[in-house]
PDB file of N, CA and C in Angstrom:
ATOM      1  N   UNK A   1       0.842  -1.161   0.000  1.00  0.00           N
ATOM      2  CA  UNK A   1       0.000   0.000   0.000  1.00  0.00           C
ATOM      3  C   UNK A   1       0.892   1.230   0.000  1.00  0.00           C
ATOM      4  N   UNK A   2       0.484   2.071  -1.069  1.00  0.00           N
ATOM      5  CA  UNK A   2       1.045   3.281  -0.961  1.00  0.00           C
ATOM      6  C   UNK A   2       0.911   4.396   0.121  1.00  0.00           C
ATOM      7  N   UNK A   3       1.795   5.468   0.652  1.00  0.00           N
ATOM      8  CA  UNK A   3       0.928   6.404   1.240  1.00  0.00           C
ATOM      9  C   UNK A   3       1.185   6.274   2.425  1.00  0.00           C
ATOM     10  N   UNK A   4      -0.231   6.782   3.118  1.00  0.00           N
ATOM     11  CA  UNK A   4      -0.158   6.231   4.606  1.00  0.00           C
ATOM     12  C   UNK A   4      -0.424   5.194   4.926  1.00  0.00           C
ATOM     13  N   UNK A   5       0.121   4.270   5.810  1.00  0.00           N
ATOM     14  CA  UNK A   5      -0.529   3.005   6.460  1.00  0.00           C
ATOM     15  C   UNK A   5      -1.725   3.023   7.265  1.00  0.00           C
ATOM     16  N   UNK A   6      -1.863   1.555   6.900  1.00  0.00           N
ATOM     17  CA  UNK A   6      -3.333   1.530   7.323  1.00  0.00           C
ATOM     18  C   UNK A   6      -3.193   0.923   8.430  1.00  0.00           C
ATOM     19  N   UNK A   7      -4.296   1.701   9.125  1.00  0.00           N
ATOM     20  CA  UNK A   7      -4.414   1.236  10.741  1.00  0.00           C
ATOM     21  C   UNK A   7      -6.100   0.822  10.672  1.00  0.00           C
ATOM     22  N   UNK A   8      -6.219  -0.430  11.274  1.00  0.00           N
ATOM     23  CA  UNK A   8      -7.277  -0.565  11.884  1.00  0.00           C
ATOM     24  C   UNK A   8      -8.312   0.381  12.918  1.00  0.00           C
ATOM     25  N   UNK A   9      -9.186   0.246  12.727  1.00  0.00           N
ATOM     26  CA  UNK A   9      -9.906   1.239  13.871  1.00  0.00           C
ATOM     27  C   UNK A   9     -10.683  -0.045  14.632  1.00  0.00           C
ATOM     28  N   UNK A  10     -10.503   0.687  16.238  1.00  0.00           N
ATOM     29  CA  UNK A  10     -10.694   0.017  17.166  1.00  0.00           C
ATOM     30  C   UNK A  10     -12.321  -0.515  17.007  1.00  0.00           C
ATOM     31  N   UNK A  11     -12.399  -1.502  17.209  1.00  0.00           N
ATOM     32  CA  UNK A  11     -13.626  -2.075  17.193  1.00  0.00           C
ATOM     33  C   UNK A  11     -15.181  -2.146  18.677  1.00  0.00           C
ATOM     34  N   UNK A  12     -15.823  -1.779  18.183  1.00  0.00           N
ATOM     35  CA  UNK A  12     -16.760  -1.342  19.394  1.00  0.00           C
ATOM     36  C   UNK A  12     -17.299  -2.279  19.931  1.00  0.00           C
ATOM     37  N   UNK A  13     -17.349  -3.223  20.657  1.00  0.00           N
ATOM     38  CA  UNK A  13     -17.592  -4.486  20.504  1.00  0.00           C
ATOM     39  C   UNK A  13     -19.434  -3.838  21.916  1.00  0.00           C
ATOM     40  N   UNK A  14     -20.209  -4.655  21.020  1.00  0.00           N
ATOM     41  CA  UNK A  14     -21.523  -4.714  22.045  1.00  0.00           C
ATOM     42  C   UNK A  14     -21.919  -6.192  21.720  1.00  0.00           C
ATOM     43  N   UNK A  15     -22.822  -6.326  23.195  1.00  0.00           N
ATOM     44  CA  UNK A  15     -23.671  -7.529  23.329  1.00  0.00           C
ATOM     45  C   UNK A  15     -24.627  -8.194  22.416  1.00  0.00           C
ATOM     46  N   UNK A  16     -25.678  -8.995  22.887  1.00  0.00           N
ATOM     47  CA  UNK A  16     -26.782  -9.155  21.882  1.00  0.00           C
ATOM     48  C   UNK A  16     -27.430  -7.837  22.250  1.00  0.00           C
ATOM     49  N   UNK A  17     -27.952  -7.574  23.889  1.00  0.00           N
ATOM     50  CA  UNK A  17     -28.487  -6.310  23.742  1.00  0.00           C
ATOM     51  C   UNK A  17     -28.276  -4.785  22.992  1.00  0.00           C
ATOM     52  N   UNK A  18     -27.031  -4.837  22.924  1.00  0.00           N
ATOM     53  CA  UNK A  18     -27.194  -3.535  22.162  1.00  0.00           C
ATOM     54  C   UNK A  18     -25.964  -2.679  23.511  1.00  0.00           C
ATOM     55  N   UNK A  19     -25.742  -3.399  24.407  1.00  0.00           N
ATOM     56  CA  UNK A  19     -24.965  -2.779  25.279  1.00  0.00           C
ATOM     57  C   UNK A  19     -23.578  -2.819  24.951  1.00  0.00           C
ATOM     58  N   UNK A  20     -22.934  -2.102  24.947  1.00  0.00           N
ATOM     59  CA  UNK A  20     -21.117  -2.169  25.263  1.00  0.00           C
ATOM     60  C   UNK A  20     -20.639  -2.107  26.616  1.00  0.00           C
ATOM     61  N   UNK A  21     -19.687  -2.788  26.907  1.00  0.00           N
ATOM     62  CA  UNK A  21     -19.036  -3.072  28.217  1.00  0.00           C
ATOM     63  C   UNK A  21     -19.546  -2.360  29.572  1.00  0.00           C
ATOM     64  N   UNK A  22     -19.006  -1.267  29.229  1.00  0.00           N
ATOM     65  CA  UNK A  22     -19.338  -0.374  30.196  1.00  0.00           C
ATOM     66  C   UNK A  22     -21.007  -0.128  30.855  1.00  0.00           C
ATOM     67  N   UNK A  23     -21.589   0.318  29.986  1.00  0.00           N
ATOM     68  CA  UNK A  23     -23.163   0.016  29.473  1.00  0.00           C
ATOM     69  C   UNK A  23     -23.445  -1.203  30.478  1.00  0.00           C
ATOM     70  N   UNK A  24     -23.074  -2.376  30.087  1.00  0.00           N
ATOM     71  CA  UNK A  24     -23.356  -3.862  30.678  1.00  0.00           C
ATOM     72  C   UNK A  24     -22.920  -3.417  32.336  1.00  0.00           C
ATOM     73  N   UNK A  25     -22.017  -3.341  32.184  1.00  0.00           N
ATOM     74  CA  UNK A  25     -21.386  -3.070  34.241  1.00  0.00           C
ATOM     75  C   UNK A  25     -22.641  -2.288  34.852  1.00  0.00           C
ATOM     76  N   UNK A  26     -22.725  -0.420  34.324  1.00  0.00           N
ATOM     77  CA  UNK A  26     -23.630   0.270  34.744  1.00  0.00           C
ATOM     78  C   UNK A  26     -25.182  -0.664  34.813  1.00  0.00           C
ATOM     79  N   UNK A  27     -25.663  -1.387  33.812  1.00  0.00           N
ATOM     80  CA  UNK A  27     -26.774  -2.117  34.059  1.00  0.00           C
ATOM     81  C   UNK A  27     -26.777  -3.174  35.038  1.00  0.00           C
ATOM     82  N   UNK A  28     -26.177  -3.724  34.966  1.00  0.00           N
ATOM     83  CA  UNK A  28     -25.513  -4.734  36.057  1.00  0.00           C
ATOM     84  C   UNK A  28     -25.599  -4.212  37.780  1.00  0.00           C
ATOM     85  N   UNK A  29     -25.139  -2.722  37.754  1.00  0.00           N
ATOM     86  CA  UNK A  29     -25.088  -1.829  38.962  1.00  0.00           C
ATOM     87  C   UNK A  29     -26.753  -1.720  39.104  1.00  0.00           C
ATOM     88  N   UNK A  30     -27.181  -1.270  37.862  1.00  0.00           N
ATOM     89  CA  UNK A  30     -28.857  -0.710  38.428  1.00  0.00           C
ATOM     90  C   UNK A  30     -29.543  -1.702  38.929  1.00  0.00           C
ATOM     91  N   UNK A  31     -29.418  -3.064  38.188  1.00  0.00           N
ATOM     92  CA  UNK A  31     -29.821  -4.367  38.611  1.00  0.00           C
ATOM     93  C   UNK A  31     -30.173  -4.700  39.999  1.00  0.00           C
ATOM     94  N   UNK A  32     -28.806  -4.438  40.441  1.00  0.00           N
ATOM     95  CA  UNK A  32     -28.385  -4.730  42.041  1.00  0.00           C
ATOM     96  C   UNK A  32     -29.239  -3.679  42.711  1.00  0.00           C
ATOM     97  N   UNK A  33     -29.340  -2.130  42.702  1.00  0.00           N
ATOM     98  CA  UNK A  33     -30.214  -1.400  42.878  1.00  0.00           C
ATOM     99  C   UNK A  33     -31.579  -1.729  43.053  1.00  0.00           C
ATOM    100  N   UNK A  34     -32.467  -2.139  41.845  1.00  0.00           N
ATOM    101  CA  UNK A  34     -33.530  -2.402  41.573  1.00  0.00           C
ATOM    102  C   UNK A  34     -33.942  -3.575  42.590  1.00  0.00           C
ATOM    103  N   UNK A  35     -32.907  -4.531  42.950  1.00  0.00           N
ATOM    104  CA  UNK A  35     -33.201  -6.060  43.496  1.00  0.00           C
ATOM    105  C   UNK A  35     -33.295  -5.254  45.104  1.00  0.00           C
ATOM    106  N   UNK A  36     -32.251  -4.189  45.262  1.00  0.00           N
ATOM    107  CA  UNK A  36     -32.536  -4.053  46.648  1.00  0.00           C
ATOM    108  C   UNK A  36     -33.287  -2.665  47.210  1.00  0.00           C
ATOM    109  N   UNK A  37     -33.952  -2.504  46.317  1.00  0.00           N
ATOM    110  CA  UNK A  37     -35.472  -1.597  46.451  1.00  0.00           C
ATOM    111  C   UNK A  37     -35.050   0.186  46.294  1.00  0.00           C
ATOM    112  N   UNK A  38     -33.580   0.507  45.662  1.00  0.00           N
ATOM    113  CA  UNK A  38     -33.060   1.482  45.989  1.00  0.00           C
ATOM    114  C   UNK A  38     -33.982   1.867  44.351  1.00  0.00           C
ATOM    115  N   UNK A  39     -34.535   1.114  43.544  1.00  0.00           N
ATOM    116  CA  UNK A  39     -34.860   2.176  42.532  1.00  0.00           C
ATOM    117  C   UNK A  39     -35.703   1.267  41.883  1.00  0.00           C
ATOM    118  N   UNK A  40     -36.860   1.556  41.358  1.00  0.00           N
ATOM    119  CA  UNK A  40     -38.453   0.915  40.971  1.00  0.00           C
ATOM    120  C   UNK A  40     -38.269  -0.104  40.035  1.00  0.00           C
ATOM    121  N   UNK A  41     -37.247   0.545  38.735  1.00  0.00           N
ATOM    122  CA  UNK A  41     -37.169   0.141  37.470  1.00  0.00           C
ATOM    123  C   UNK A  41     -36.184   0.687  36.409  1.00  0.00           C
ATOM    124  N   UNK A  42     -35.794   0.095  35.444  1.00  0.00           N
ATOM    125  CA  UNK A  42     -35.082   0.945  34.444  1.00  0.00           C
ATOM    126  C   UNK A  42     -34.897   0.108  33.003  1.00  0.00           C
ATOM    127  N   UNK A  43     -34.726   0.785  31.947  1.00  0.00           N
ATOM    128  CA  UNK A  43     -34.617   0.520  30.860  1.00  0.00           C
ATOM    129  C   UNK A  43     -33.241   0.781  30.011  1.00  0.00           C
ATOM    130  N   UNK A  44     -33.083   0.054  29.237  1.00  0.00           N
ATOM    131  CA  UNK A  44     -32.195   0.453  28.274  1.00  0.00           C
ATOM    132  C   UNK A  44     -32.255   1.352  26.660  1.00  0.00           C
ATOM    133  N   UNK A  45     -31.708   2.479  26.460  1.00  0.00           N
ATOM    134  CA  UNK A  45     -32.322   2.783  25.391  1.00  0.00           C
ATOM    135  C   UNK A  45     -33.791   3.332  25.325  1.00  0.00           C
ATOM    136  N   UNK A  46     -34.522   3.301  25.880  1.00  0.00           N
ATOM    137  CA  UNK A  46     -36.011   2.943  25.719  1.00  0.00           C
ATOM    138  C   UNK A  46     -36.418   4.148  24.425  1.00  0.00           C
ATOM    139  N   UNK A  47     -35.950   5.581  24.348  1.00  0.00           N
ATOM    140  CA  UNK A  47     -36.787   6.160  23.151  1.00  0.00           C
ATOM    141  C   UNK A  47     -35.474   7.192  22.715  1.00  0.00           C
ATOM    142  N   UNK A  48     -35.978   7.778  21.593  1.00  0.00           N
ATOM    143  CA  UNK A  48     -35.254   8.961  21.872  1.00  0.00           C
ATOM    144  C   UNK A  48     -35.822  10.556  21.853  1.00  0.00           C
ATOM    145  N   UNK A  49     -34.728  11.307  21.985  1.00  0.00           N
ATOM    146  CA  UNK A  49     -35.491  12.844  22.172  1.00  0.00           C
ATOM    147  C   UNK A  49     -35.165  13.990  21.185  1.00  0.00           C
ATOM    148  N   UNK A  50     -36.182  14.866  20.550  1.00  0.00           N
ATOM    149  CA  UNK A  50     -35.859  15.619  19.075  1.00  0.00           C
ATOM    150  C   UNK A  50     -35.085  16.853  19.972  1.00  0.00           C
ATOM    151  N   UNK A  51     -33.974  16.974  19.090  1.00  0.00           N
ATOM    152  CA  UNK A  51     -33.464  17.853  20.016  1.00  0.00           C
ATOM    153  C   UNK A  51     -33.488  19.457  19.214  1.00  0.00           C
ATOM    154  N   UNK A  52     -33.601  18.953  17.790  1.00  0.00           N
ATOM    155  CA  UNK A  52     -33.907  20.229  16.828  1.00  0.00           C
ATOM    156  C   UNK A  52     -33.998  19.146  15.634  1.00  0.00           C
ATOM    157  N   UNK A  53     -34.116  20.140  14.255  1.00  0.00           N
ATOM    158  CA  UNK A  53     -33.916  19.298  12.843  1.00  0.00           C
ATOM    159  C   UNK A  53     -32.906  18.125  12.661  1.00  0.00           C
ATOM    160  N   UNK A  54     -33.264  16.977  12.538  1.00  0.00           N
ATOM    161  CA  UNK A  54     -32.687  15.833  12.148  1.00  0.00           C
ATOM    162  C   UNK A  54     -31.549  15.713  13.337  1.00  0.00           C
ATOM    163  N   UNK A  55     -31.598  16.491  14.245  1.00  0.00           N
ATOM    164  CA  UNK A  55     -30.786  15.804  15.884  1.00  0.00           C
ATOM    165  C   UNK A  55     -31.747  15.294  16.326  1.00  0.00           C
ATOM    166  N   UNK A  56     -31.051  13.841  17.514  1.00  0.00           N
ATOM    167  CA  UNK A  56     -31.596  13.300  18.123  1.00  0.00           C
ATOM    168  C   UNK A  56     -30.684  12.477  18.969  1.00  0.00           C
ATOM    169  N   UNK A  57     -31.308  12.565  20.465  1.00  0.00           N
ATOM    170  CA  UNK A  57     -30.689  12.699  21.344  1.00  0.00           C
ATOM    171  C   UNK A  57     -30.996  11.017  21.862  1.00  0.00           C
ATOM    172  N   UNK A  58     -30.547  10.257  21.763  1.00  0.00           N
ATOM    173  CA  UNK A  58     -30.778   8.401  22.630  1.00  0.00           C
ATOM    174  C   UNK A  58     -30.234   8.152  24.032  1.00  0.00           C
ATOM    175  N   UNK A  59     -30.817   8.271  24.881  1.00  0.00           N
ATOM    176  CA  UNK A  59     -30.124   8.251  26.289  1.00  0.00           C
ATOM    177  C   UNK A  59     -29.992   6.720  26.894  1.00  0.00           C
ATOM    178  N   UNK A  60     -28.848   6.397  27.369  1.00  0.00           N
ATOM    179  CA  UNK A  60     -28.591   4.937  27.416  1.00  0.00           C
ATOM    180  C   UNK A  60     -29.676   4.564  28.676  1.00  0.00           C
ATOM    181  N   UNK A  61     -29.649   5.366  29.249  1.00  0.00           N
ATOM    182  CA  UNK A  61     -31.090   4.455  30.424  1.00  0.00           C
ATOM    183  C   UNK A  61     -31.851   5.498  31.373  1.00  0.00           C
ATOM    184  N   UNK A  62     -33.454   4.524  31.152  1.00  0.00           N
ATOM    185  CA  UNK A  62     -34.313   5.437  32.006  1.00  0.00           C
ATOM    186  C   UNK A  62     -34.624   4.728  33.388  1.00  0.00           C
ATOM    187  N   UNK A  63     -33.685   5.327  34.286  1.00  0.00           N
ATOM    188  CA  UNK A  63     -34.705   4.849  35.450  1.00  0.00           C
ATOM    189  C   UNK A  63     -35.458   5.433  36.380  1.00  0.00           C
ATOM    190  N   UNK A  64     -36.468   4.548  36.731  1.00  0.00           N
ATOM    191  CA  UNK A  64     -37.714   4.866  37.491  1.00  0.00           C
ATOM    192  C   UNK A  64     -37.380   4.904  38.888  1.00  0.00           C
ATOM    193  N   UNK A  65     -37.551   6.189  39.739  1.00  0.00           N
ATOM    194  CA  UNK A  65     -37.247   5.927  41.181  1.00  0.00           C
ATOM    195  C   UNK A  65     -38.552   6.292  41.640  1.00  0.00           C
ATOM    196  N   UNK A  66     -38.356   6.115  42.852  1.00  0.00           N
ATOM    197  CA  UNK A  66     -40.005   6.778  43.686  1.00  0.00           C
ATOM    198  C   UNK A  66     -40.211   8.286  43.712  1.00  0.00           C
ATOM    199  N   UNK A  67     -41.371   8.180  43.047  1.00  0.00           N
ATOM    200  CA  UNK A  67     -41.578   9.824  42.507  1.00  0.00           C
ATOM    201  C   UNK A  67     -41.063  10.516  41.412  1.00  0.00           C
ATOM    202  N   UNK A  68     -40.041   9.973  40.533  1.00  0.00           N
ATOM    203  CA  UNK A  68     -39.418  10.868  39.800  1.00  0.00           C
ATOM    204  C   UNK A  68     -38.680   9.800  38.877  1.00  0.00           C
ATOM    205  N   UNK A  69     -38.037  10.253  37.420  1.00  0.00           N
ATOM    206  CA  UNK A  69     -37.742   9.593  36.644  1.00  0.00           C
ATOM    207  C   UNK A  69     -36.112  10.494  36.463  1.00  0.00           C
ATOM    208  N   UNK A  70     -35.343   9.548  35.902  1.00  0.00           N
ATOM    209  CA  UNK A  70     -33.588   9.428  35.677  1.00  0.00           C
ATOM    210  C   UNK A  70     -33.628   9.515  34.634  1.00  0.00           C
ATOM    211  N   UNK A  71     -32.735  10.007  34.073  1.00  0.00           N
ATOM    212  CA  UNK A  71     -32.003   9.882  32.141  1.00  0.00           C
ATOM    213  C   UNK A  71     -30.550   9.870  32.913  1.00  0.00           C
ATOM    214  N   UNK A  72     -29.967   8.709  32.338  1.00  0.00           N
ATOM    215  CA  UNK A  72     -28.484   8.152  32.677  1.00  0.00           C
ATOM    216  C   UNK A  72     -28.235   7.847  31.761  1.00  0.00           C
ATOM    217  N   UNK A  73     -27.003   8.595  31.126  1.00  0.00           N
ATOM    218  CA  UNK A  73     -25.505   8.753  30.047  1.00  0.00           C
ATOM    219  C   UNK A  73     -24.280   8.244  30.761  1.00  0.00           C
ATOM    220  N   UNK A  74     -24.269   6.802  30.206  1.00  0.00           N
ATOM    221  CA  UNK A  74     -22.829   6.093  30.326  1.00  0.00           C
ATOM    222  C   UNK A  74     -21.909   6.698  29.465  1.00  0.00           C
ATOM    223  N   UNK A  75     -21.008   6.933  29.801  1.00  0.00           N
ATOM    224  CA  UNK A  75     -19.471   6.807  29.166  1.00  0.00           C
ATOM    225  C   UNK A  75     -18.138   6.864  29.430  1.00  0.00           C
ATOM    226  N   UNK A  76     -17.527   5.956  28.535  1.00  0.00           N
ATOM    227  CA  UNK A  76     -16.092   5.755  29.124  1.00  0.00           C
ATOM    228  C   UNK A  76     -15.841   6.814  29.320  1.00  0.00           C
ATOM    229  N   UNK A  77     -15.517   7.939  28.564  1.00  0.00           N
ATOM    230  CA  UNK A  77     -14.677   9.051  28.526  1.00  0.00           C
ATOM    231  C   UNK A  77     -15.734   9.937  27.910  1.00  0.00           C
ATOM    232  N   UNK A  78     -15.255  11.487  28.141  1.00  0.00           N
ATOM    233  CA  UNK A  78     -16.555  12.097  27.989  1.00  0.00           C
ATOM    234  C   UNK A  78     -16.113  12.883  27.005  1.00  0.00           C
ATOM    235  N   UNK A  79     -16.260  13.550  25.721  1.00  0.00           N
ATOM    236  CA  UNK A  79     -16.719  14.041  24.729  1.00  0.00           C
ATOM    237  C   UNK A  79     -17.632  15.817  24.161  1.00  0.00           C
ATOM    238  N   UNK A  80     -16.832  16.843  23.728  1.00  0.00           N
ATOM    239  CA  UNK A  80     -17.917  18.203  24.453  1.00  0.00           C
ATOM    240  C   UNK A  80     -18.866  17.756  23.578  1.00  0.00           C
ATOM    241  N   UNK A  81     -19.241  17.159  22.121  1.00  0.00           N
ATOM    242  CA  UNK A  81     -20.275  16.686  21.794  1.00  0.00           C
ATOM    243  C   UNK A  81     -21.453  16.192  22.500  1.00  0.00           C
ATOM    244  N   UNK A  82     -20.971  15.085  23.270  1.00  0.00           N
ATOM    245  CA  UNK A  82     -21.643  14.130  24.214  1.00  0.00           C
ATOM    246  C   UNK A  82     -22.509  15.429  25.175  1.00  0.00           C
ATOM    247  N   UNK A  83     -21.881  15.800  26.225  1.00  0.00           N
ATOM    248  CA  UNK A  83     -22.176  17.062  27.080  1.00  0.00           C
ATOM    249  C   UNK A  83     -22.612  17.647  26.532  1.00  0.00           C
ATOM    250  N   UNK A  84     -22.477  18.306  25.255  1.00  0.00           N
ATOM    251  CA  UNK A  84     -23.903  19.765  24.716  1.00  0.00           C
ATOM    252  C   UNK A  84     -24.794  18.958  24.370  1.00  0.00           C
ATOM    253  N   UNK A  85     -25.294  17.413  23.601  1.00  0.00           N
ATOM    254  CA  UNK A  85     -26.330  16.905  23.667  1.00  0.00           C
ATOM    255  C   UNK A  85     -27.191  16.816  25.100  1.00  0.00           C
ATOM    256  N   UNK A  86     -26.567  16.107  26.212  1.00  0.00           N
ATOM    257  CA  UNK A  86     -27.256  15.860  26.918  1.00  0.00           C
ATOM    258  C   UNK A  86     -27.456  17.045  28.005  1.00  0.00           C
ATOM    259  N   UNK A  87     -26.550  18.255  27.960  1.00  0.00           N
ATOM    260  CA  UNK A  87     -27.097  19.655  28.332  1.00  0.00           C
ATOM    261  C   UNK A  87     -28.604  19.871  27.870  1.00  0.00           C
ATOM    262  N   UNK A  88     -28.286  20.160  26.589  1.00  0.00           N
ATOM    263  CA  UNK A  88     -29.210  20.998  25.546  1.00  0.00           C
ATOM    264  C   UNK A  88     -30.485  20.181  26.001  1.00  0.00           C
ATOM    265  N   UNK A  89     -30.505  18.662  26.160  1.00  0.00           N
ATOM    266  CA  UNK A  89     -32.009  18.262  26.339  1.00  0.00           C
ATOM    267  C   UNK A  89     -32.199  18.024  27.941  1.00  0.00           C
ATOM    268  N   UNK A  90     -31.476  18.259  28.607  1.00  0.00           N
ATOM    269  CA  UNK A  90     -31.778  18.451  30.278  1.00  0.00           C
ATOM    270  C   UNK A  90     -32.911  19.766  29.832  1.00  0.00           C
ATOM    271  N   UNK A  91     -32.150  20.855  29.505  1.00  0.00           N
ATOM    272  CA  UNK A  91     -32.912  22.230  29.440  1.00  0.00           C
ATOM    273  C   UNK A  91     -34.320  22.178  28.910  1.00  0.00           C
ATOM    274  N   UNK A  92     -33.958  21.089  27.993  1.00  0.00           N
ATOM    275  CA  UNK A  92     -35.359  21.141  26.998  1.00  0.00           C
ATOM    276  C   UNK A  92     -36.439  20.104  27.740  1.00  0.00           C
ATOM    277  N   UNK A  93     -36.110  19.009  28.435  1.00  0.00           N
ATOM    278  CA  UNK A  93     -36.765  18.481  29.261  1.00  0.00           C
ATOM    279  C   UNK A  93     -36.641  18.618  31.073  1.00  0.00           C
ATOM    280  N   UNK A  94     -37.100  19.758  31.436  1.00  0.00           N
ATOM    281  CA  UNK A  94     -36.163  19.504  33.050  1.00  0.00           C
ATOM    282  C   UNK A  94     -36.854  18.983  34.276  1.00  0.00           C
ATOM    283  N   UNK A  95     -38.088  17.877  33.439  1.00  0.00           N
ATOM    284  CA  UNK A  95     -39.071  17.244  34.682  1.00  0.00           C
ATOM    285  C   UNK A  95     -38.297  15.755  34.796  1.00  0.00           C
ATOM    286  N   UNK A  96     -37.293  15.594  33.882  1.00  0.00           N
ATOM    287  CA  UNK A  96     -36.254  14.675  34.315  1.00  0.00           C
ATOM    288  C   UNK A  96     -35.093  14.975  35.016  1.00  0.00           C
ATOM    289  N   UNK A  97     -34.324  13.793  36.183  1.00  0.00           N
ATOM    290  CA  UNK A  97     -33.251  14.183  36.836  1.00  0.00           C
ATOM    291  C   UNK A  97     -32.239  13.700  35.464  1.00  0.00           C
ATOM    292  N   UNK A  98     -31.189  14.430  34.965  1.00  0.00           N
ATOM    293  CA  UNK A  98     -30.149  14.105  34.338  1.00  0.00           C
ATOM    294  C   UNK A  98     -28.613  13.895  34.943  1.00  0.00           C
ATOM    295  N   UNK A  99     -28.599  12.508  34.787  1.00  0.00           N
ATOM    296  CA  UNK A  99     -27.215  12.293  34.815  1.00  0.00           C
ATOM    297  C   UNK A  99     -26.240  11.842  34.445  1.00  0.00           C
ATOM    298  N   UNK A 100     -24.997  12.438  33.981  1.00  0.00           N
ATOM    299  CA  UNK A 100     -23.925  12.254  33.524  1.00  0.00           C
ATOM    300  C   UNK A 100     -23.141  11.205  34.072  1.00  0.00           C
ATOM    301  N   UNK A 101     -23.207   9.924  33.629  1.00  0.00           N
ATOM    302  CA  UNK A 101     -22.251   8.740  34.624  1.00  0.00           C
ATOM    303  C   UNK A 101     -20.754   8.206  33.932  1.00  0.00           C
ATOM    304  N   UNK A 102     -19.519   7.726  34.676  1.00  0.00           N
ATOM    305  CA  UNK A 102     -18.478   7.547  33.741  1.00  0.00           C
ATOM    306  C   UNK A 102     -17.694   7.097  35.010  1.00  0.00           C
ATOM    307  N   UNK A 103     -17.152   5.914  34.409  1.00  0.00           N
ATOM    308  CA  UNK A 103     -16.854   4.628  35.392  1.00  0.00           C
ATOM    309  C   UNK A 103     -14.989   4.915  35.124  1.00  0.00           C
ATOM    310  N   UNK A 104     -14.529   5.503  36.537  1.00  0.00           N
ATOM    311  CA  UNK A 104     -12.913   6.092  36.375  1.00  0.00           C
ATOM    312  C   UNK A 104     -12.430   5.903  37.178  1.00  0.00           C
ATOM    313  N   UNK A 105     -11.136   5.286  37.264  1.00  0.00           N
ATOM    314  CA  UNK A 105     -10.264   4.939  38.512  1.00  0.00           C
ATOM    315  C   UNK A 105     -11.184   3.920  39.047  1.00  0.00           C
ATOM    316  N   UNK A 106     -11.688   2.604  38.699  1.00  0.00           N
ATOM    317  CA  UNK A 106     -12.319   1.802  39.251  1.00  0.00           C
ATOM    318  C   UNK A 106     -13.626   2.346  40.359  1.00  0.00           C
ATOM    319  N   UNK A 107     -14.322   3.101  39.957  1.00  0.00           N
ATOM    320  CA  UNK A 107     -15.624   3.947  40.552  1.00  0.00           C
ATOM    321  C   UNK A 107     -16.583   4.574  39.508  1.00  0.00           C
ATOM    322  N   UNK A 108     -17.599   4.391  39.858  1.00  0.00           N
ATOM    323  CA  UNK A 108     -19.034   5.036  38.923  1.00  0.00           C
ATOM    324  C   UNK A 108     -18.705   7.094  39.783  1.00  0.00           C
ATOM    325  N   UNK A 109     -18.490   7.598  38.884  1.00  0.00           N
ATOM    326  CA  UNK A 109     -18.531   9.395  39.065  1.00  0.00           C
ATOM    327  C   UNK A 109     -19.863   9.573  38.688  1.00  0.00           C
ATOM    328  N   UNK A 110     -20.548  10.489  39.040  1.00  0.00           N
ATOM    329  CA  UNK A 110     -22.221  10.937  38.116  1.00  0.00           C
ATOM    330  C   UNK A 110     -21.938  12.698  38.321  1.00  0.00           C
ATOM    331  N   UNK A 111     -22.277  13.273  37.669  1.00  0.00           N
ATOM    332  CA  UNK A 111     -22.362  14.538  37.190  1.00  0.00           C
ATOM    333  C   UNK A 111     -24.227  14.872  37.343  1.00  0.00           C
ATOM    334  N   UNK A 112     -25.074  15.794  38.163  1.00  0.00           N
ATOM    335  CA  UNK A 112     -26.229  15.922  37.761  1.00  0.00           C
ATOM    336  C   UNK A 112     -26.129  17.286  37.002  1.00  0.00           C
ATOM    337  N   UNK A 113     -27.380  17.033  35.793  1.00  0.00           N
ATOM    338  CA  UNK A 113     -27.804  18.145  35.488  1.00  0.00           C
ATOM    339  C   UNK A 113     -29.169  19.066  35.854  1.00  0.00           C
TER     340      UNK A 113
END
């Protein structure tokens, strides 16, 4: 090959669900939650949100606590893309708690919005 060499790009590897690693742990965490009454319910994915023309915002999980509903954003590493999406629709939705989650130095961090 001429030029530049070719490098592989890292491969994203997800489940049957639709989860990637991290994703799987954090669900795994709510699990344990849910079993020990700290939170009603939760979903993966479940919809997404118009955030303007042809944006759209997919939040990795909704969970249900007593009285009030969660939007939880996994990620390895965080992104200013990532953050002005899930800003921009905190603002645009703010009868949800938003939170920013990201699993570092062997610990779940959460950020609310």
């Amino acid at each position: 090959m001429r030029g530049k060499a070719f490098r592989p790009r890292p491969v994203r590897t997800t489940s049957p669900d639709g989860m990637n690693k991290t994703e799987r742990e954090y669900a795994d965490r709510l699990e344990r939650q849910r079993l020990a009454g700290e939170i009603c319910a939760w979903r993966f994915e479940p919809f997404n949100f118009r955030l303007a023309n042809r944006t759209y915002y997919r939040p990795d999980f909704l969970v249900v606590c007593a009285g009030h509903f969660e939007i939880h954003e996994v990620k390895g590493f965080w992104q200013d893309d990532a953050l002005v999406k899930i800003k921009v629709a905190a603002e645009m939705h703010p009868w949800f708690v938003w939170r920013a989650v990201q699993y570092k130095k062997q610990q779940w961090t959460e950020r609310t919005f």
